[in-house]
Protein backbone atom coordinates (compact mmCIF):
# COMPACT_ATOMS: atom_id res chain seq x y z
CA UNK A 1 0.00 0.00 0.00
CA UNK A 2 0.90 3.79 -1.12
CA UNK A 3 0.82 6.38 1.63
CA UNK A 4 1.75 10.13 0.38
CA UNK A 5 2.37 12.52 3.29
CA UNK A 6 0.71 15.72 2.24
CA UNK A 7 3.23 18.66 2.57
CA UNK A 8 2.23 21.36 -0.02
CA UNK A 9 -1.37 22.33 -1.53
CA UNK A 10 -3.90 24.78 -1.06
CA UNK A 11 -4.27 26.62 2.54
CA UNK A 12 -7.98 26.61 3.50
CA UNK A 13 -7.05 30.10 5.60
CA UNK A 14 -5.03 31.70 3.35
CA UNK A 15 -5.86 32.24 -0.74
CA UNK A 16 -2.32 30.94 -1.25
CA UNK A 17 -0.98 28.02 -3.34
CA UNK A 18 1.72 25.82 -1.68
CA UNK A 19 4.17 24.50 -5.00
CA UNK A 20 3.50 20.69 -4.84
CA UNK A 21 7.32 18.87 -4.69
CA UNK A 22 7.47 17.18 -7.69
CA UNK A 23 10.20 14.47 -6.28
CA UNK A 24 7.48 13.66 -3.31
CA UNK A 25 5.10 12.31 -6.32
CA UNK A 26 7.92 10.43 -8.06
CA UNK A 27 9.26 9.12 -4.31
CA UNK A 28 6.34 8.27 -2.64
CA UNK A 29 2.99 8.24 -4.94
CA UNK A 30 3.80 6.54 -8.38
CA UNK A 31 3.53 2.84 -8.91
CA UNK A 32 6.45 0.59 -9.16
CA UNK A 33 7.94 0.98 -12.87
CA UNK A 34 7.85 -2.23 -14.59
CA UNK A 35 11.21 -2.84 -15.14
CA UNK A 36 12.14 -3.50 -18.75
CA UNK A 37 9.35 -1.60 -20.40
CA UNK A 38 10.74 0.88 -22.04
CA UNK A 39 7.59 3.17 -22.89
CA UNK A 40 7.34 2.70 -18.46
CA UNK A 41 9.47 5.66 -17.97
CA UNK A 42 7.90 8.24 -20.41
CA UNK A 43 4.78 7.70 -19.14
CA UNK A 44 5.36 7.71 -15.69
CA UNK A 45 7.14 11.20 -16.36
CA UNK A 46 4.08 12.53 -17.66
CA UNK A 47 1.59 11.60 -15.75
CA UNK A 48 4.00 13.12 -12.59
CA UNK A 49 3.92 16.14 -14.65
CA UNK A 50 -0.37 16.32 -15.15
CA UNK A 51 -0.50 14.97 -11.16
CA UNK A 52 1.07 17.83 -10.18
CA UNK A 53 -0.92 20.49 -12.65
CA UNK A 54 -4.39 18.56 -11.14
CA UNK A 55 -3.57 17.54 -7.95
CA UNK A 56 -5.55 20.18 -6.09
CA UNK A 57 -8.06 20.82 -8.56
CA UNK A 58 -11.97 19.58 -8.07
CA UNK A 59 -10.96 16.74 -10.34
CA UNK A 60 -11.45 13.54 -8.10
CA UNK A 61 -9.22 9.66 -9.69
CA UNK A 62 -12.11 8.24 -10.38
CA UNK A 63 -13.20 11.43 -12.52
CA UNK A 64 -10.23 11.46 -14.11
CA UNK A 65 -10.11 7.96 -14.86
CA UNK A 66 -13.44 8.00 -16.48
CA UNK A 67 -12.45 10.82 -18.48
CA UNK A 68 -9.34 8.61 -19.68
CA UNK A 69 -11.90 5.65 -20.43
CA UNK A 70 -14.14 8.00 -22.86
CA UNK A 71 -11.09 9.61 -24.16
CA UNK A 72 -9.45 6.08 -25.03
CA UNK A 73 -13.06 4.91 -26.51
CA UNK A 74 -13.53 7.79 -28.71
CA UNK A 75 -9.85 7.51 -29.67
CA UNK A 76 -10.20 3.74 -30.60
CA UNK A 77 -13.69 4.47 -32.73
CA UNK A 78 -11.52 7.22 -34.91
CA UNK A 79 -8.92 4.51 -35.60
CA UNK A 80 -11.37 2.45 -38.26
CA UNK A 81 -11.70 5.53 -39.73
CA UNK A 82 -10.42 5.76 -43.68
CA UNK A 83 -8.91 9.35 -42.76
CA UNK A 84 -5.86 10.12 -41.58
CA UNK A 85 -6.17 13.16 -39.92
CA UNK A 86 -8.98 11.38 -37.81
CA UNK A 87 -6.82 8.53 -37.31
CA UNK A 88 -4.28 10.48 -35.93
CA UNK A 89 -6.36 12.50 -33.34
CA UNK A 90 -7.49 9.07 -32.41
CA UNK A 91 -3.89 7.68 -31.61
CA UNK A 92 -3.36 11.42 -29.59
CA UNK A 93 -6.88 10.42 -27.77
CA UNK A 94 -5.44 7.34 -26.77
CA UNK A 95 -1.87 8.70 -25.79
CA UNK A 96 -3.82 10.77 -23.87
CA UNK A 97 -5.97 7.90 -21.98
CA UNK A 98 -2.52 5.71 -21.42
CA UNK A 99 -0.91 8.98 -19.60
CA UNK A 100 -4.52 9.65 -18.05
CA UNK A 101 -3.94 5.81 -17.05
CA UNK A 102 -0.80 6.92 -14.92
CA UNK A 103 -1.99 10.30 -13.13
CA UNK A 104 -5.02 9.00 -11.56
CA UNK A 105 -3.46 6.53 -8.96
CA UNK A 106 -0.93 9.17 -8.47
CA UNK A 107 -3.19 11.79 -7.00
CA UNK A 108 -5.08 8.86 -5.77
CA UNK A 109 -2.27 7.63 -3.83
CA UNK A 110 -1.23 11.42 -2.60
CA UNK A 111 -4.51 12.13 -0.75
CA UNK A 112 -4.80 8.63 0.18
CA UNK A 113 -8.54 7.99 -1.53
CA UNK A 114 -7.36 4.63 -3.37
CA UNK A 115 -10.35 2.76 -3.72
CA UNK A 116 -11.94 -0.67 -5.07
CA UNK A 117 -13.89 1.61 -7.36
CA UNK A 118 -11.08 3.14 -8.91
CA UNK A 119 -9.50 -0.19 -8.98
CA UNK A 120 -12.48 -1.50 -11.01
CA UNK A 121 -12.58 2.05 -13.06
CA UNK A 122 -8.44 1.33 -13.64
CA UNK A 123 -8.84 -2.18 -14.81
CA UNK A 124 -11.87 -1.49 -17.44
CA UNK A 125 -9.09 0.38 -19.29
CA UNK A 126 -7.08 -2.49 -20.03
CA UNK A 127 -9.51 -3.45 -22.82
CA UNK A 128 -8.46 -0.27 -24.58
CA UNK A 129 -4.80 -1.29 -25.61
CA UNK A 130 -6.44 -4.73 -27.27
CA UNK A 131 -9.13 -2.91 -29.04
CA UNK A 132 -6.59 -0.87 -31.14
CA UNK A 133 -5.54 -3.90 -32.81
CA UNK A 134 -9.44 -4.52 -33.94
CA UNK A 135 -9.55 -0.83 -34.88
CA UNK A 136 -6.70 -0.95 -37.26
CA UNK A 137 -7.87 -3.90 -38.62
CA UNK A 138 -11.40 -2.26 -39.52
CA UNK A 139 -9.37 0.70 -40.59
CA UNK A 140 -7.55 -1.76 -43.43
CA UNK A 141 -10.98 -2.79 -44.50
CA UNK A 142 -12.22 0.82 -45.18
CA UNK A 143 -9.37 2.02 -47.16
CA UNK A 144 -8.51 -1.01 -49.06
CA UNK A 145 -10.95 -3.75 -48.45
CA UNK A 146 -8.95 -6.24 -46.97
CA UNK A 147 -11.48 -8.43 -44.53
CA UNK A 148 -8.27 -10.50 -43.58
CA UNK A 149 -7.38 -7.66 -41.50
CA UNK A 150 -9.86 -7.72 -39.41
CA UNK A 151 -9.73 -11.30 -38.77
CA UNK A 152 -5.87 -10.57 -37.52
CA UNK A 153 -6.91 -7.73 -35.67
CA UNK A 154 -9.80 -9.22 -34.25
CA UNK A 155 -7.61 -12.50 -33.25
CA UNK A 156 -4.68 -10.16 -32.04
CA UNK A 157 -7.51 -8.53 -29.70
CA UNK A 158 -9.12 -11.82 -28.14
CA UNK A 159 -4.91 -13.24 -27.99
CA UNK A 160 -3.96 -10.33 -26.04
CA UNK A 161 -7.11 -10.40 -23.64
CA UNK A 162 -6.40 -14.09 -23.15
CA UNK A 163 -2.83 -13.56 -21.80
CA UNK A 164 -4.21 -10.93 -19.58
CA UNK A 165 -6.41 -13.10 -18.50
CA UNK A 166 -4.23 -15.81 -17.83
CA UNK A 167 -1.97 -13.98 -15.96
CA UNK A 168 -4.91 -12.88 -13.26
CA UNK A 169 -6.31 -16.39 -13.27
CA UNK A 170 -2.59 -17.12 -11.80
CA UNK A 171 -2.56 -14.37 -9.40
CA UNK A 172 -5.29 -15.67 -8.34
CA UNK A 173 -4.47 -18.99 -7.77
CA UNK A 174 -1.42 -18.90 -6.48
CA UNK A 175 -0.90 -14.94 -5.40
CA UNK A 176 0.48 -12.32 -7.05
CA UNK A 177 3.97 -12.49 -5.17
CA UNK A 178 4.50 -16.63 -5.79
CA UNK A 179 3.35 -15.80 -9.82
CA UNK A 180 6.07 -13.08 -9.82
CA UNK A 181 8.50 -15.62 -7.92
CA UNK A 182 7.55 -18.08 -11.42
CA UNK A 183 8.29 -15.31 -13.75
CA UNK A 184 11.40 -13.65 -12.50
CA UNK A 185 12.64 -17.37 -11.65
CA UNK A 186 12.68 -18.47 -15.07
CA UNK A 187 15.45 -19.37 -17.37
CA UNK A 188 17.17 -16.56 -18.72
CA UNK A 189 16.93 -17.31 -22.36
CA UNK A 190 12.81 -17.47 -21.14
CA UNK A 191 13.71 -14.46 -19.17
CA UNK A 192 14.55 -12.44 -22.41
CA UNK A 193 11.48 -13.32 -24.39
CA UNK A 194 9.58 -12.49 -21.31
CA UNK A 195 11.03 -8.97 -21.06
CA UNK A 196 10.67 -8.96 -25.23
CA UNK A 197 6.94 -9.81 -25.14
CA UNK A 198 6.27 -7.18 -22.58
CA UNK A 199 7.97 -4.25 -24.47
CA UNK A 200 5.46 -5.74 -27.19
CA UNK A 201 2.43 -5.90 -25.62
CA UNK A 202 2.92 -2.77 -23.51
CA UNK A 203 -0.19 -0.39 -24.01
CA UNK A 204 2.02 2.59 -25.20
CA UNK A 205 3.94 0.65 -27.28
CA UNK A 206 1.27 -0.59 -29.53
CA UNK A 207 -0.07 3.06 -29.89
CA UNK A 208 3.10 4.32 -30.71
CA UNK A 209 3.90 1.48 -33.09
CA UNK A 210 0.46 1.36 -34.99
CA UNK A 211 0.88 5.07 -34.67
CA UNK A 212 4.03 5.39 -36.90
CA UNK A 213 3.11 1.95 -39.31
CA UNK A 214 -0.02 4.12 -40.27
CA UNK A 215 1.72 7.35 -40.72
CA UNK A 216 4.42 5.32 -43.13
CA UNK A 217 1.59 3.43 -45.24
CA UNK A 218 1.96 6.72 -47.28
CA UNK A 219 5.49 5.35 -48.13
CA UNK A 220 4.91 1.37 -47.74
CA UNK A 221 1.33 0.42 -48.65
CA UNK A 222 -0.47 -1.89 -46.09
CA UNK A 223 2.01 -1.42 -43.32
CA UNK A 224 -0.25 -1.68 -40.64
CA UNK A 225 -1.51 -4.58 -42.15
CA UNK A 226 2.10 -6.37 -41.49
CA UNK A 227 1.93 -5.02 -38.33
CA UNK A 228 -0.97 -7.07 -37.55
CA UNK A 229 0.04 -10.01 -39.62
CA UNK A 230 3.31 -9.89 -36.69
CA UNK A 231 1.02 -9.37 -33.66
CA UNK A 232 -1.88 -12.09 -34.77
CA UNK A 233 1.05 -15.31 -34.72
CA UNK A 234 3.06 -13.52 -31.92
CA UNK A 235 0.50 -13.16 -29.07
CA UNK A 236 -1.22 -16.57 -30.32
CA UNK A 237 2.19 -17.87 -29.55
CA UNK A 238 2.38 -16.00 -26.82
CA UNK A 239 -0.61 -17.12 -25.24
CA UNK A 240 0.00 -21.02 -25.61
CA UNK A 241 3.51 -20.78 -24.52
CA UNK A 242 2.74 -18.87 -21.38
CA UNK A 243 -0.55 -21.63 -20.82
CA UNK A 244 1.94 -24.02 -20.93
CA UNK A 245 4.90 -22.40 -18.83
CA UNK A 246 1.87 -21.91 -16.47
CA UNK A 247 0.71 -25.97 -15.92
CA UNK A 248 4.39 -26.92 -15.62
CA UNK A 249 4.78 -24.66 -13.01
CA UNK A 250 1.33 -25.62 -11.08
């Protein structure tokens, strides 16, 4: 558990604005960095940064959360889109969700206000990172016609839920601290396609990855398409290798 000790803010007596220490929030309210995810950093950088500009605003998490959820929905919707200019405010709608994604628990954690709710509110978002795959693969289909794209983009999307999945089942059955134990114990040539798939399935990193292979389809026609014909096989893979890992370990 998170505990912040309040220092700086607002003074209820006095119409005066106490500079919030930025190193406090990085210290003592931010969640463990995964370590190995490269995109981790960045984000956790930003949403510091927005914490700081919202912390003692009327903006409650869960608020803010919510606002991330709609903003990442809206984003993923302008993704099928045939337009690129829409496409693109999409991706920035859904940048703006994943650092959304970080802030919340950070002012949550600062005025001590974590909740189940919130918990419930974070973990609905996790269905926004799979979605883009779906998205891009609708997007294919309106510009060119390809319906195989949306049958990789729809079987990237129910791959990647799966492993998500997966993993909770295991936190649940054994606890989140033995699971961890079975990951960071494994073998280190396992060890470095762990810490590969990761950097691969991270949220930002699809964004900014399906972000750029859109951008350079005006240079190599049907790039996102080979993006999706990577991600289909990888997380299918993915998914039956870590099932397996999984019952050996049991």
């Amino acid at each position: 558990m998170f505990i912040c000790q309040k220092k700086t803010g607002w003074s209820n007596r006095m119409n005066t604005k106490i500079t919030v220490d930025e190193n406090e929030l990085r210290t003592k309210c931010r969640w463990p960095r995964n370590p190995g995810i490269l995109g981790d950093k960045m984000m956790d950088e930003l949403g510091v940064y927005l914490a700081k500009l919202l912390l003692h605003t009327a903006i409650a998490p869960n608020h803010l959360t919510i606002m991330g959820l709609f903003s990442g929905l809206i984003g993923v919707g302008l993704l099928t889109f045939p337009n690129y200019l829409i496409v693109g405010i999409g991706y920035l709608l859904i940048f703006l969700f994943g650092v959304i994604d970080y802030t919340d628990g950070v002012i949550a954690r600062y005025k001590n206000i974590a909740s189940e709710k919130g918990k419930y509110y974070d973990d609905l978002g996790h269905f926004i990172p799979p979605l883009i795959f779906l998205a891009v693969g609708i997007h294919i289909l309106n510009t060119t016609g390809n319906v195989t794209a949306v049958i990789l983009g729809g079987l990237s999307s129910f791959m990647y839920v799966s492993i998500d999945f997966n993993a909770k089942l295991m936190n649940l059955i054994t606890g989140e601290k033995k699971h961890q134990l079975y990951l960071t114990g494994a073998s280190p040539i396992r060890s470095a396609i762990l810490k590969i798939q990761k950097n691969l399935t991270f949220g930002v990193h699809i964004i900014i990855l399906f972000g750029i292979a859109t951008l350079a389809e005006y240079f190599i026609p049907e790039s996102s398409f080979y993006m999706l014909l990577f991600f289909a096989p990888f997380l299918t893979l993915t998914f039956f290798a870590q099932t397996f890992f999984y019952s050996r370990k049991l």
